[in-house]
C-alpha atoms as a PDB file:
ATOM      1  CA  UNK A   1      39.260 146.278 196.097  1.00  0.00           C
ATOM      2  CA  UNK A   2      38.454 142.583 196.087  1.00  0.00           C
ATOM      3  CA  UNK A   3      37.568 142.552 192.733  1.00  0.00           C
ATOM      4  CA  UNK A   4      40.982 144.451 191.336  1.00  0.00           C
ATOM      5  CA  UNK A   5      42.964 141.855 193.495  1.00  0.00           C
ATOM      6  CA  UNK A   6      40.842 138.777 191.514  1.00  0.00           C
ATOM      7  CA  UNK A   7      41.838 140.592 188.226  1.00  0.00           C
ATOM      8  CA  UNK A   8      45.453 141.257 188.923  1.00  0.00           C
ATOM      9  CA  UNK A   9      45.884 137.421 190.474  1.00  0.00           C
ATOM     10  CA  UNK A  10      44.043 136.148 187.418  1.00  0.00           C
ATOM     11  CA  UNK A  11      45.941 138.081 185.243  1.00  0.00           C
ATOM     12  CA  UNK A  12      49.300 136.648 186.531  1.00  0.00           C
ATOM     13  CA  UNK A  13      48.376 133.329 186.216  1.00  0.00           C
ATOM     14  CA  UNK A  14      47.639 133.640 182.842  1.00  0.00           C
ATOM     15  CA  UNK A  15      50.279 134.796 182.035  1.00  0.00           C
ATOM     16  CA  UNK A  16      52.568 131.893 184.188  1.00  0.00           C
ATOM     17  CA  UNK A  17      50.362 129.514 182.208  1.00  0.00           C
ATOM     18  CA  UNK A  18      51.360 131.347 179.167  1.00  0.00           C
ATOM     19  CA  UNK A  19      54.665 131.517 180.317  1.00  0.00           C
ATOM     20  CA  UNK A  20      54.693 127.450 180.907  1.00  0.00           C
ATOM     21  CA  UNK A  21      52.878 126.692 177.611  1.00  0.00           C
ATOM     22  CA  UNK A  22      55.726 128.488 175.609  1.00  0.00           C
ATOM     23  CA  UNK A  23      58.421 127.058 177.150  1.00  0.00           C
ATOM     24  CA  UNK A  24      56.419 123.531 176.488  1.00  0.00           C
ATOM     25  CA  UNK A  25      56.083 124.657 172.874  1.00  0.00           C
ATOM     26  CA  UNK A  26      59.179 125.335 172.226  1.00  0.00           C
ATOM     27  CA  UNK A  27      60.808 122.311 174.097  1.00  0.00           C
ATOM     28  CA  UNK A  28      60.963 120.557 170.960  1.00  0.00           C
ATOM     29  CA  UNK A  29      62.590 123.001 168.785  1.00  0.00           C
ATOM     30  CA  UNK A  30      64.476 124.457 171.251  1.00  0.00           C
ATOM     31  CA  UNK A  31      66.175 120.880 171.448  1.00  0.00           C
ATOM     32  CA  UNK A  32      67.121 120.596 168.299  1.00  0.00           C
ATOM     33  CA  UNK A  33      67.636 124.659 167.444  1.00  0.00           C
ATOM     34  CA  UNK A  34      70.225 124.734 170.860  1.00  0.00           C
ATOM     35  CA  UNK A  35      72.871 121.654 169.941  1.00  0.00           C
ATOM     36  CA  UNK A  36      72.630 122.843 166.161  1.00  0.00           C
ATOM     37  CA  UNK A  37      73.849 126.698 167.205  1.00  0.00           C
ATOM     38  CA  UNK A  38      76.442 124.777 169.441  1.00  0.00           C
ATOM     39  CA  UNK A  39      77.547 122.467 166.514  1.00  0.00           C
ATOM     40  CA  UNK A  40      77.547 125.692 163.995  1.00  0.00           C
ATOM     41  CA  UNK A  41      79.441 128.153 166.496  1.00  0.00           C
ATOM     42  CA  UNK A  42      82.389 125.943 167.274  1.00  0.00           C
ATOM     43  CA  UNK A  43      82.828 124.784 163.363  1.00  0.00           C
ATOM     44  CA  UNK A  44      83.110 127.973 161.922  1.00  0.00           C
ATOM     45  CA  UNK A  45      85.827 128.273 165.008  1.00  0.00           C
ATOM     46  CA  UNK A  46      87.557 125.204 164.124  1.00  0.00           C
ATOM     47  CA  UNK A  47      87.384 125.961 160.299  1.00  0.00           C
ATOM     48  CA  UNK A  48      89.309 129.401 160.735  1.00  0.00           C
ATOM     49  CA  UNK A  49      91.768 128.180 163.234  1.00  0.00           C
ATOM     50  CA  UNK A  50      92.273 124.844 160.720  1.00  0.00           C
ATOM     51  CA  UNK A  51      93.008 127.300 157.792  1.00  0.00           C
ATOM     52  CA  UNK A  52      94.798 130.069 159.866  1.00  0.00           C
ATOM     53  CA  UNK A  53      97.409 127.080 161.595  1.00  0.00           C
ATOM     54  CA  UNK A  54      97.513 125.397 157.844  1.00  0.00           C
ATOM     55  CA  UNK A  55      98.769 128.837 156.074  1.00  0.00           C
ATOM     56  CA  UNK A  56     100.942 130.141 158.935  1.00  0.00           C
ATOM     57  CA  UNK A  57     102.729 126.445 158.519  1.00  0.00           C
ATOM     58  CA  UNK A  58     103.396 127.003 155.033  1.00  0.00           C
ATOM     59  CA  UNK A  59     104.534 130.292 155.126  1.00  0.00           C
ATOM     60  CA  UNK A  60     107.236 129.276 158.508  1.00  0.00           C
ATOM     61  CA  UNK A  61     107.911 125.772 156.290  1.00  0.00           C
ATOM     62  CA  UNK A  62     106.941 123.563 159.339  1.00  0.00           C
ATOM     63  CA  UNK A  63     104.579 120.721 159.086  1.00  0.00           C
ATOM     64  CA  UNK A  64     101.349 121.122 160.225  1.00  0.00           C
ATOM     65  CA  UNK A  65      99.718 118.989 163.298  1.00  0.00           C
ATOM     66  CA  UNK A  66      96.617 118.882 164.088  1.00  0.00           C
ATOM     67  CA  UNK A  67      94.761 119.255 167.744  1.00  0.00           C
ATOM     68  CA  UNK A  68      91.232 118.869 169.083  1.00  0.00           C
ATOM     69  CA  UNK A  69      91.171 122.205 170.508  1.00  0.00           C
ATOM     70  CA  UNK A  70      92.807 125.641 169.202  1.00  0.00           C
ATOM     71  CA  UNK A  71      94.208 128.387 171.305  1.00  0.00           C
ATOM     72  CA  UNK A  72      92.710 132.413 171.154  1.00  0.00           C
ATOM     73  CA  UNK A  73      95.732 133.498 170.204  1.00  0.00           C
ATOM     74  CA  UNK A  74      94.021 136.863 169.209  1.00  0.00           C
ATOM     75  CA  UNK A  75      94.011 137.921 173.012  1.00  0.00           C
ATOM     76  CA  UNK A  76      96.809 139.541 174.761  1.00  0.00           C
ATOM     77  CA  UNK A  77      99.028 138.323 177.759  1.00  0.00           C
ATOM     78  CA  UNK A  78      98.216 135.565 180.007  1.00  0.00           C
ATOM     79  CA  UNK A  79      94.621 135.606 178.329  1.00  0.00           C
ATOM     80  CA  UNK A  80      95.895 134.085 175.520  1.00  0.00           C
ATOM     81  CA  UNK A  81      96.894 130.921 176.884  1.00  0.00           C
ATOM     82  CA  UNK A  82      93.563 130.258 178.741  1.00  0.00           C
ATOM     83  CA  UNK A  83      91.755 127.610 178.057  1.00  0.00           C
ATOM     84  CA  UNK A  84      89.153 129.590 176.343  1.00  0.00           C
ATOM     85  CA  UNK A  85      87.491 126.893 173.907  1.00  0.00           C
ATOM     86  CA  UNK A  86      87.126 124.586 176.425  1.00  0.00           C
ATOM     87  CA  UNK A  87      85.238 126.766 178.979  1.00  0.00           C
ATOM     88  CA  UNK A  88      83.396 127.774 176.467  1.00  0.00           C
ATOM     89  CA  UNK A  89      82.407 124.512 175.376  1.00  0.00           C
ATOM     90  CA  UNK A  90      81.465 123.741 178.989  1.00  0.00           C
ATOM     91  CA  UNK A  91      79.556 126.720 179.584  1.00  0.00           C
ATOM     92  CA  UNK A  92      77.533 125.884 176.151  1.00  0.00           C
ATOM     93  CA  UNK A  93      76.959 122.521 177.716  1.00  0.00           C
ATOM     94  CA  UNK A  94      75.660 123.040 181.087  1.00  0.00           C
ATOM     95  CA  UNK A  95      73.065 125.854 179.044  1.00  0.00           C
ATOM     96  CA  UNK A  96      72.001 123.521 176.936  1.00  0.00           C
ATOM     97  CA  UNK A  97      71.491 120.636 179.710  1.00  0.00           C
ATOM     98  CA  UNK A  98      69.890 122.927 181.912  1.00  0.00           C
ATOM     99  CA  UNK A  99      66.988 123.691 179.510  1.00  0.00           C
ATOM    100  CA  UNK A 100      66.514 120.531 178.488  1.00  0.00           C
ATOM    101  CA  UNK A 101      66.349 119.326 181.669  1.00  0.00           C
ATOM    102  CA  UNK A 102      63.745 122.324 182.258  1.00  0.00           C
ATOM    103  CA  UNK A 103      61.726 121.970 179.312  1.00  0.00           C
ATOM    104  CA  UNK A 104      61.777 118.624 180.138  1.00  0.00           C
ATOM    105  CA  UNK A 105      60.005 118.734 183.650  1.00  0.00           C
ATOM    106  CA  UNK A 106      56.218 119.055 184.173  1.00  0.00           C
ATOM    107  CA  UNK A 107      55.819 121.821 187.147  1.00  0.00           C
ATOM    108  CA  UNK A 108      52.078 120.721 187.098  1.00  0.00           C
ATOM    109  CA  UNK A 109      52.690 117.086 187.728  1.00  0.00           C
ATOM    110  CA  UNK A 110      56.280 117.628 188.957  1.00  0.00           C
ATOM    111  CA  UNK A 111      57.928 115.090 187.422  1.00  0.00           C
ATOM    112  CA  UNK A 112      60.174 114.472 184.797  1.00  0.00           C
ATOM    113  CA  UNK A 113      58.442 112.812 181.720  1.00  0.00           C
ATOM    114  CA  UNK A 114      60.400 113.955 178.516  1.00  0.00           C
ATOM    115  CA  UNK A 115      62.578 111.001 177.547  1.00  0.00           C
ATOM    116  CA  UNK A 116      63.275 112.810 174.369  1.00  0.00           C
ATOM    117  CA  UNK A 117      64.731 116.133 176.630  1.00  0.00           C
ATOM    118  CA  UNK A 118      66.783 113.816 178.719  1.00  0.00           C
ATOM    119  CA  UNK A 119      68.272 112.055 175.587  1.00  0.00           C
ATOM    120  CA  UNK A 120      69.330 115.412 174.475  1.00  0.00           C
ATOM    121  CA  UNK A 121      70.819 116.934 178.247  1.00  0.00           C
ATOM    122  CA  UNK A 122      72.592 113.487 178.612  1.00  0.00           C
ATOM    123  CA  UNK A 123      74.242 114.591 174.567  1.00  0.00           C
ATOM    124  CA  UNK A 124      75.180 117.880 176.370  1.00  0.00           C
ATOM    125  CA  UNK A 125      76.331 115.976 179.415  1.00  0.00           C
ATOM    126  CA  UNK A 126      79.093 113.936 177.348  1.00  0.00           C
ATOM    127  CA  UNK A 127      80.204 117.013 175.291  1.00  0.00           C
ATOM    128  CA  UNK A 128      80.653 118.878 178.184  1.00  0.00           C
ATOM    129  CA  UNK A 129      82.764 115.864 179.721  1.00  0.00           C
ATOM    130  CA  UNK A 130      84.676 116.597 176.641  1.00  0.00           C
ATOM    131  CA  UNK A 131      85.409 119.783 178.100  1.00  0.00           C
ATOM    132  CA  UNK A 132      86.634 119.130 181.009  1.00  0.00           C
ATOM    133  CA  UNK A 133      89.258 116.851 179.228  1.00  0.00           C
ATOM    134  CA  UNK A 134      90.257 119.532 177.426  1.00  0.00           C
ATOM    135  CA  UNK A 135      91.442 121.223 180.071  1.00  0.00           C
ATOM    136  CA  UNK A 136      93.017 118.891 181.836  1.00  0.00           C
ATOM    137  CA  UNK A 137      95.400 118.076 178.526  1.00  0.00           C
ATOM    138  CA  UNK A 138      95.559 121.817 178.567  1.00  0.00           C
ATOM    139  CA  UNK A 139      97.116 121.681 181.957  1.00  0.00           C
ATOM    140  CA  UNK A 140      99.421 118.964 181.346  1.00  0.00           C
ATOM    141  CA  UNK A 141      97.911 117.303 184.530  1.00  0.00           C
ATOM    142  CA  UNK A 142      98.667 112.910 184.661  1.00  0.00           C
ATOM    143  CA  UNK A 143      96.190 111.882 182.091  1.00  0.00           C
ATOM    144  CA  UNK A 144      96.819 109.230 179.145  1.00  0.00           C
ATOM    145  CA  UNK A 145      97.965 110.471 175.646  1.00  0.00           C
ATOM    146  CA  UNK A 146      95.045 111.700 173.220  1.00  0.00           C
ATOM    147  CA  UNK A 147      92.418 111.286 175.717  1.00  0.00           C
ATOM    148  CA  UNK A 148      90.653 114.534 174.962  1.00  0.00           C
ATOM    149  CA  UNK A 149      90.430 112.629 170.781  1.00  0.00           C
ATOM    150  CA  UNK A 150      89.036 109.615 172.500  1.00  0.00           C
ATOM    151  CA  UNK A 151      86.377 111.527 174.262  1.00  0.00           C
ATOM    152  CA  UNK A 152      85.357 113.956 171.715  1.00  0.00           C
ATOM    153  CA  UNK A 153      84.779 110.578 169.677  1.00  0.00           C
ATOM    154  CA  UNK A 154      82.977 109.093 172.901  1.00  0.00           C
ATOM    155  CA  UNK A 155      80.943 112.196 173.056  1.00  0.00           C
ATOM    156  CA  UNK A 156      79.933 111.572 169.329  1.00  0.00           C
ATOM    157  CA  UNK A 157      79.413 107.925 169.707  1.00  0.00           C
ATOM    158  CA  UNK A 158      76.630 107.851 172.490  1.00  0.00           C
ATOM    159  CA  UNK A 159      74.845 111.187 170.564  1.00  0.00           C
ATOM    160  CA  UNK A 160      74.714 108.770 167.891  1.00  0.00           C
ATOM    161  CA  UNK A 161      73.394 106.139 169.803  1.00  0.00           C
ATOM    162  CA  UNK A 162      71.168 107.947 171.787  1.00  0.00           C
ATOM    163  CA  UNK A 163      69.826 108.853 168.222  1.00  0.00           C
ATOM    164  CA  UNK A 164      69.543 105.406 166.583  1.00  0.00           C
ATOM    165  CA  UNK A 165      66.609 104.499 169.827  1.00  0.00           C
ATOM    166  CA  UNK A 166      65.052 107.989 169.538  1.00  0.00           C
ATOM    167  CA  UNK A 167      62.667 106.725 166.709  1.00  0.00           C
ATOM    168  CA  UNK A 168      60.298 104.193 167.707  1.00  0.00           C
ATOM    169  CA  UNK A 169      57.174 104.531 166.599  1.00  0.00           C
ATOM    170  CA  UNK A 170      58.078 107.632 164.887  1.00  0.00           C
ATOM    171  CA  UNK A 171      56.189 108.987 161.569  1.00  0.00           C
ATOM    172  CA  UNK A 172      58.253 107.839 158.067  1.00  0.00           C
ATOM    173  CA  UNK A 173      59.228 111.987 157.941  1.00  0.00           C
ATOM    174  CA  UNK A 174      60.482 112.377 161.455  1.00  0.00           C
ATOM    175  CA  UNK A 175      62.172 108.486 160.903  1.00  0.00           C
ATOM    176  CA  UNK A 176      64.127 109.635 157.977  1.00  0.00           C
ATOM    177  CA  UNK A 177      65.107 113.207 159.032  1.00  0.00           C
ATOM    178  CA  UNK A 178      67.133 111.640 162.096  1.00  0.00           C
ATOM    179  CA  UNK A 179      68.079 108.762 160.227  1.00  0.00           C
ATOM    180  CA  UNK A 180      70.416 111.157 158.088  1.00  0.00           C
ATOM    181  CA  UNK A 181      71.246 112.866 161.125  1.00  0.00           C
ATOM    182  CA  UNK A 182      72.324 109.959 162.463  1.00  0.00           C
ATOM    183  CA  UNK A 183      74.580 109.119 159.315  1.00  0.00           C
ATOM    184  CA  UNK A 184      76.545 112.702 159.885  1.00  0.00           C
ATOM    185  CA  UNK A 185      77.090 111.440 163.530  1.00  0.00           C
ATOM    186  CA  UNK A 186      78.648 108.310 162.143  1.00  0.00           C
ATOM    187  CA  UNK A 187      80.888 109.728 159.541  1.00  0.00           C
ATOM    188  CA  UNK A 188      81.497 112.573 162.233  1.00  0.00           C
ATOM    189  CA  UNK A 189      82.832 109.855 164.881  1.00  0.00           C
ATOM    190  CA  UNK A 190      84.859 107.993 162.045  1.00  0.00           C
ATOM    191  CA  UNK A 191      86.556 111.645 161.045  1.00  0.00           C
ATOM    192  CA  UNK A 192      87.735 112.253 164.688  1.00  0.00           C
ATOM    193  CA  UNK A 193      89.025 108.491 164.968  1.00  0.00           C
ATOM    194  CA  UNK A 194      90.830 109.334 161.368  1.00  0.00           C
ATOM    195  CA  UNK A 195      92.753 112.711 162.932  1.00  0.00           C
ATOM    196  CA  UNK A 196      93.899 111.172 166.050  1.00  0.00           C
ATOM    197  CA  UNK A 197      95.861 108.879 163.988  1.00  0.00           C
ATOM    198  CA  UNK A 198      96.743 111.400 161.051  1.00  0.00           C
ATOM    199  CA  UNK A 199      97.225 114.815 162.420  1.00  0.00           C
ATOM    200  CA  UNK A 200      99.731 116.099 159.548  1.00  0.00           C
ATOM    201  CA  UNK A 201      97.109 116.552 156.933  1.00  0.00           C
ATOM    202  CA  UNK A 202      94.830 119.174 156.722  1.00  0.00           C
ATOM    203  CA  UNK A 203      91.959 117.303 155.940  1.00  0.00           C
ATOM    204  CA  UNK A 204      91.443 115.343 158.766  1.00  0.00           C
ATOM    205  CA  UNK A 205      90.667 118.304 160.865  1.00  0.00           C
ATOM    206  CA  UNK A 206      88.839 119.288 158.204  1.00  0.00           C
ATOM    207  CA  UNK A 207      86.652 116.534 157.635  1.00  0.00           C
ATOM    208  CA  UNK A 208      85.584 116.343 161.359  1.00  0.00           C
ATOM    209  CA  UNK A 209      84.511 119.944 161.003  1.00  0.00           C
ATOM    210  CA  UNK A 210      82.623 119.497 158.690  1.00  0.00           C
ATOM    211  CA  UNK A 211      80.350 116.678 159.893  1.00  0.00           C
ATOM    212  CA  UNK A 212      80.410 118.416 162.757  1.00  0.00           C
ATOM    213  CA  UNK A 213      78.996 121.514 160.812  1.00  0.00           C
ATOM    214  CA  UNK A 214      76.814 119.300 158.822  1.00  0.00           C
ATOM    215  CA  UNK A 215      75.114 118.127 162.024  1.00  0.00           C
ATOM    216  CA  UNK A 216      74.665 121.390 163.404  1.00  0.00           C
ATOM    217  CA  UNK A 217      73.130 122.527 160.014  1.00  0.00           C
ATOM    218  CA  UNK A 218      70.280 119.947 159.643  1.00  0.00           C
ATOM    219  CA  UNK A 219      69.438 120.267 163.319  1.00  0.00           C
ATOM    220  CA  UNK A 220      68.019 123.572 162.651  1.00  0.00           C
ATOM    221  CA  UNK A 221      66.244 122.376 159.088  1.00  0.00           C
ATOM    222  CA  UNK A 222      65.099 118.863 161.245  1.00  0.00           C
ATOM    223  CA  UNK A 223      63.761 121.820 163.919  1.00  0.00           C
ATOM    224  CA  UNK A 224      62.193 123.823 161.101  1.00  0.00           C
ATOM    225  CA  UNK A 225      60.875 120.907 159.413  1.00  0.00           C
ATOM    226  CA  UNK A 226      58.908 119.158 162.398  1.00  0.00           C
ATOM    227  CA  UNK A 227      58.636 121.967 165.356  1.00  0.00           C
ATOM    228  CA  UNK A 228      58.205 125.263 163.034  1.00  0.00           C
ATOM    229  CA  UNK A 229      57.153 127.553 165.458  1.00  0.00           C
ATOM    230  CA  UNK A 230      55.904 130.071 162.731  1.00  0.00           C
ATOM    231  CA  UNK A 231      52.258 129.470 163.146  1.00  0.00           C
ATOM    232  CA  UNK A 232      51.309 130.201 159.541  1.00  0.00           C
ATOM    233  CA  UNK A 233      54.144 127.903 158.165  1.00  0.00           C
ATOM    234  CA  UNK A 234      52.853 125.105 156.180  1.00  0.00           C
ATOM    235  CA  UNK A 235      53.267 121.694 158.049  1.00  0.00           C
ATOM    236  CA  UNK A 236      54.949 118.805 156.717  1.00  0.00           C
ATOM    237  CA  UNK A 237      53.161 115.703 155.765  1.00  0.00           C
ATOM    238  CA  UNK A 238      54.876 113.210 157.846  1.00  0.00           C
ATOM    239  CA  UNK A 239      53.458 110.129 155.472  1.00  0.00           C
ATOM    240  CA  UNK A 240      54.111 111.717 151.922  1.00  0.00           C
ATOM    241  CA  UNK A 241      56.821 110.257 150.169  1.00  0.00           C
ATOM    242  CA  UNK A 242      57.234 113.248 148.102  1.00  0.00           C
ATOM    243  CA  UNK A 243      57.916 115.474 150.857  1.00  0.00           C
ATOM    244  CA  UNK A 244      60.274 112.625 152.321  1.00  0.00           C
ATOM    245  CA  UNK A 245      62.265 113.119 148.803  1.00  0.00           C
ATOM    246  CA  UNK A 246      62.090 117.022 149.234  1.00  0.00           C
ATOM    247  CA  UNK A 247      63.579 116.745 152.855  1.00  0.00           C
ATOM    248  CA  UNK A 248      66.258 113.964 151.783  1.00  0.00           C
ATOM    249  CA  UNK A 249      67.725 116.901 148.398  1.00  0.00           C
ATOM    250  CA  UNK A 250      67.249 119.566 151.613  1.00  0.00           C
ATOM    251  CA  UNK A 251      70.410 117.737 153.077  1.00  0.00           C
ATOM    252  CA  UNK A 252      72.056 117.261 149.831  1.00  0.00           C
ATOM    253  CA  UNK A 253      71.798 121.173 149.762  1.00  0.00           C
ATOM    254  CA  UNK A 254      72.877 121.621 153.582  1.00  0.00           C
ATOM    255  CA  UNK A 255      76.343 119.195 152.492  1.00  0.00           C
ATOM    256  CA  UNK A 256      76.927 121.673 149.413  1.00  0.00           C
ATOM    257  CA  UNK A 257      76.325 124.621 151.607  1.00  0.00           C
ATOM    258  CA  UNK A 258      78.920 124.063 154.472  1.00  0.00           C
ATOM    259  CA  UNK A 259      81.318 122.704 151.961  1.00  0.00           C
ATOM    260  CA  UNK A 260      81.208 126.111 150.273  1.00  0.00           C
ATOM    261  CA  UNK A 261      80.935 127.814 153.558  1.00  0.00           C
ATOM    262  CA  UNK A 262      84.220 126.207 154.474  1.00  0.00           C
ATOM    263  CA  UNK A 263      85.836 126.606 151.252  1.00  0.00           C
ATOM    264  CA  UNK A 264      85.102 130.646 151.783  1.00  0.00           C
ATOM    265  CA  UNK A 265      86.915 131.011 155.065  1.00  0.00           C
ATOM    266  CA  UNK A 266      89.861 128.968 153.680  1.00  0.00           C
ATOM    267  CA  UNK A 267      89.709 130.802 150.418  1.00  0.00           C
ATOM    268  CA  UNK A 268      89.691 134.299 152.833  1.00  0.00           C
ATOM    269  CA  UNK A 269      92.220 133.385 155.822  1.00  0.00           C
ATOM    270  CA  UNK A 270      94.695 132.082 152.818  1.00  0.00           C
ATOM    271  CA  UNK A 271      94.251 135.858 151.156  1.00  0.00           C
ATOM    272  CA  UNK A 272      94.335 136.980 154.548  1.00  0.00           C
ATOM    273  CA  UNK A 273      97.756 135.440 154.923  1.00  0.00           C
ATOM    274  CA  UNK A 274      99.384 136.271 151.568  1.00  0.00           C
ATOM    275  CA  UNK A 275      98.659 139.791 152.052  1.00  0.00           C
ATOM    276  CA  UNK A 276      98.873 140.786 155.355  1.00  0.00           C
ATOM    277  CA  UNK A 277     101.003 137.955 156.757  1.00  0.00           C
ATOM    278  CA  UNK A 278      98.911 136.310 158.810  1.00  0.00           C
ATOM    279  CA  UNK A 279      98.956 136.177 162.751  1.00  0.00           C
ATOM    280  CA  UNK A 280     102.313 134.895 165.199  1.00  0.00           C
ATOM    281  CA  UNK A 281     101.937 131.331 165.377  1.00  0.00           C
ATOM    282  CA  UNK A 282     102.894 132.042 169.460  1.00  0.00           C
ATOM    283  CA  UNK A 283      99.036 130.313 170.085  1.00  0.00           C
ATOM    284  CA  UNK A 284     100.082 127.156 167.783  1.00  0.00           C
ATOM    285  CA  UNK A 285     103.795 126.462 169.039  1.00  0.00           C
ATOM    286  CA  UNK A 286     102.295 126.801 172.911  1.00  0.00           C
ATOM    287  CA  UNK A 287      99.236 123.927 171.995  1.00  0.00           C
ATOM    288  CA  UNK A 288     101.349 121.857 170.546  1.00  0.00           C
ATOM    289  CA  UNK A 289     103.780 121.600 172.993  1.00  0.00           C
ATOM    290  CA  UNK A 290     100.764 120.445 174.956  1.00  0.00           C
ATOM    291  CA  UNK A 291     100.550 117.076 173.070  1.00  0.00           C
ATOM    292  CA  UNK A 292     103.503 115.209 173.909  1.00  0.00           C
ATOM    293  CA  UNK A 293     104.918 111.743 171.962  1.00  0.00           C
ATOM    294  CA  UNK A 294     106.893 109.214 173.781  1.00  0.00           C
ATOM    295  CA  UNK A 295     108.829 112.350 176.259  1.00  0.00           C
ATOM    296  CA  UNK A 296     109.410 114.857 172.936  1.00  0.00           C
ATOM    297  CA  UNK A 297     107.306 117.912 172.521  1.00  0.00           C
ATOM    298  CA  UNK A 298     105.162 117.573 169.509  1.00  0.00           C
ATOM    299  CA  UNK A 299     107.403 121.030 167.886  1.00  0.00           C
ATOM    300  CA  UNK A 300     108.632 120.542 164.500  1.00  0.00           C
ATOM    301  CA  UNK A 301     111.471 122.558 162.798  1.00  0.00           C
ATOM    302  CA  UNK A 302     111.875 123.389 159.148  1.00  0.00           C
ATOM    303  CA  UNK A 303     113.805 120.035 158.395  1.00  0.00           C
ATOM    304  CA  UNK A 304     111.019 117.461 159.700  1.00  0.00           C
ATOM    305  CA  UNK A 305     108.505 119.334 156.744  1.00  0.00           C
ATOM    306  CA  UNK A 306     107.060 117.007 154.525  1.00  0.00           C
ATOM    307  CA  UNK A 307     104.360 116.680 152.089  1.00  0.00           C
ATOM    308  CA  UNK A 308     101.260 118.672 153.273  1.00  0.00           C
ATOM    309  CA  UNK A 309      98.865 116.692 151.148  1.00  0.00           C
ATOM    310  CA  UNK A 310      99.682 113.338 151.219  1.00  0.00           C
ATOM    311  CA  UNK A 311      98.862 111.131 154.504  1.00  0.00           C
ATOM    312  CA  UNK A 312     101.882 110.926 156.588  1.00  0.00           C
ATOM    313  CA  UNK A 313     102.888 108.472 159.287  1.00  0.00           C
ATOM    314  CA  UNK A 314     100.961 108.882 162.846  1.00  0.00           C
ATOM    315  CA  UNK A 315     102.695 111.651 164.990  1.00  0.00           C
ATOM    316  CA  UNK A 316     104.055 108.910 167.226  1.00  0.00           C
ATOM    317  CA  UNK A 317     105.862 106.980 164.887  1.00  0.00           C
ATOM    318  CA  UNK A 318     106.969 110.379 162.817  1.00  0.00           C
END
């Protein structure tokens, strides 16, 4: 009886060990694999919405404004005027933070000792805070104009930072893979800064979803490319220069990708619209009357439309 108890404890701790040493192995992908799948979820959201708000402005002749967050207007009642993206967004977040901060912590030692895993949770943190903006614009509660813009662009900023001092002492590959990582995070923040300021042209929402898709592309290649967790994959060199070359045309192929990817759902949601109509714009009218400039709701009628590819004046001065 002794004996079968010895077996069946041994057996469970090998398997807790096993347990602990997967989770440890797959800390590192994990971080990158989780914040890509966030990035990539909410751009292909953004890029339909974009297109869908774009083509049901042409075909009402109003002009078209743009907005950080977009309404489910494909749910019925009440449900459709939830916050919904933002909760989600949160929820995604506090995931995401959570297993970093797990992955993170040593249950041997019991201590914390993963800078790189609490670089990543304090990313999640600030796009979470996001979030929570979000629905307090949604709400209309007593908070300053565009302050759900400015922290979406804070949120990008300090990921970026956060970035630029996550590579001392790192190998040339693993250098150079976050260095143009870090370059999408810059262009990303400079798109969102660019749409707060010009909302009536479709490619400023545009261009921040794209970065944004960009990033969440090469997160999964940078995961692929230093934490493969295929155990018969080939590893990288991280000192060949050749393989630094290969990696650097990989992310000239991820920016022709999700510019083709993007150019699909516009090219379907515009087909959608020309032969089926499109959606009610209900969702669009009741987010934009959300954003308010100097007292007036943000609404438009058919005699304020304008050029929808040129840059036009910023909403407040329109």
């Amino acid at each position: 009886m002794d004996c079968v108890l010895r077996e069946s404890r041994s057996q469970v701790l090998s398997k807790k060990r096993q347990f602990i040493g997967f989770i440890e192995a797959m800390g590192s992908f994990g971080g990158h694999a989780l914040p890509g799948s966030f990035f990539i979820i909410f751009a292909l959201w953004w890029t339909f919405q974009i297109f869908n708000r774009y083509f049901t402005c042409r075909r009402k002749n109003i002009k078209f404004t743009a907005t950080p967050t977009f309404p489910c207007s494909c749910l019925c009642g009440r449900f459709s005027r939830w916050p919904i993206e933002p909760c989600v967004k949160i929820f995604f977040t506090a995931v995401g933070g959570s297993i970093e901060i797990i992955t993170g912590y040593d249950f041997k030692e019991r201590v914390f000792n993963t800078i790189g895993n609490g670089q990543h949770a304090t990313m999640f943190f600030f796009y979470g805070l996001s979030g929570v903006m979000d629905i307090l614009v949604h709400f209309r509660t007593n908070v300053p104009e565009d302050v759900d813009y400015v922290m979406l662009a804070m949120a990008i900023g300090i990921e970026g930072l956060l970035f630029h001092f996550h590579l001392h002492g790192r190998a040339p590959l693993n250098t150079l893979v976050h260095v143009l990582l870090i370059y999408t995070i810059f262009a990303n923040f400079i798109a969102v800064i660019v749409e707060m300021r010009y909302r009536h042209n479709i490619l400023s929402p545009l261009m921040r979803t794209y970065f944004l898709f960009l990033q969440g592309m090469w997160f999964w290649q940078v995961a692929f490319i230093l934490f493969n967790p295929n155990p018969n994959a080939i590893p990288w060199d991280p000192e060949d220069h050749e393989q630094m070359m290969v990696a650097t045309m990989i992310f000239t192929w991820h920016c022709g990708v999700v510019f083709l990817i993007m150019l699909g759902i516009g090219g379907f949601v515009g087909w959608w619209h020309s032969r089926c109509g499109g959606r009610d714009a209900r969702g669009y009218f009741m987010k934009l009357n959300e954003h308010k400039t100097n007292g007036d709701a943000a609404i438009l009628t058919m005699d304020d439309c304008e050029s929808d590819n040129d840059f036009e004046a910023p909403l407040n001065e329109s």
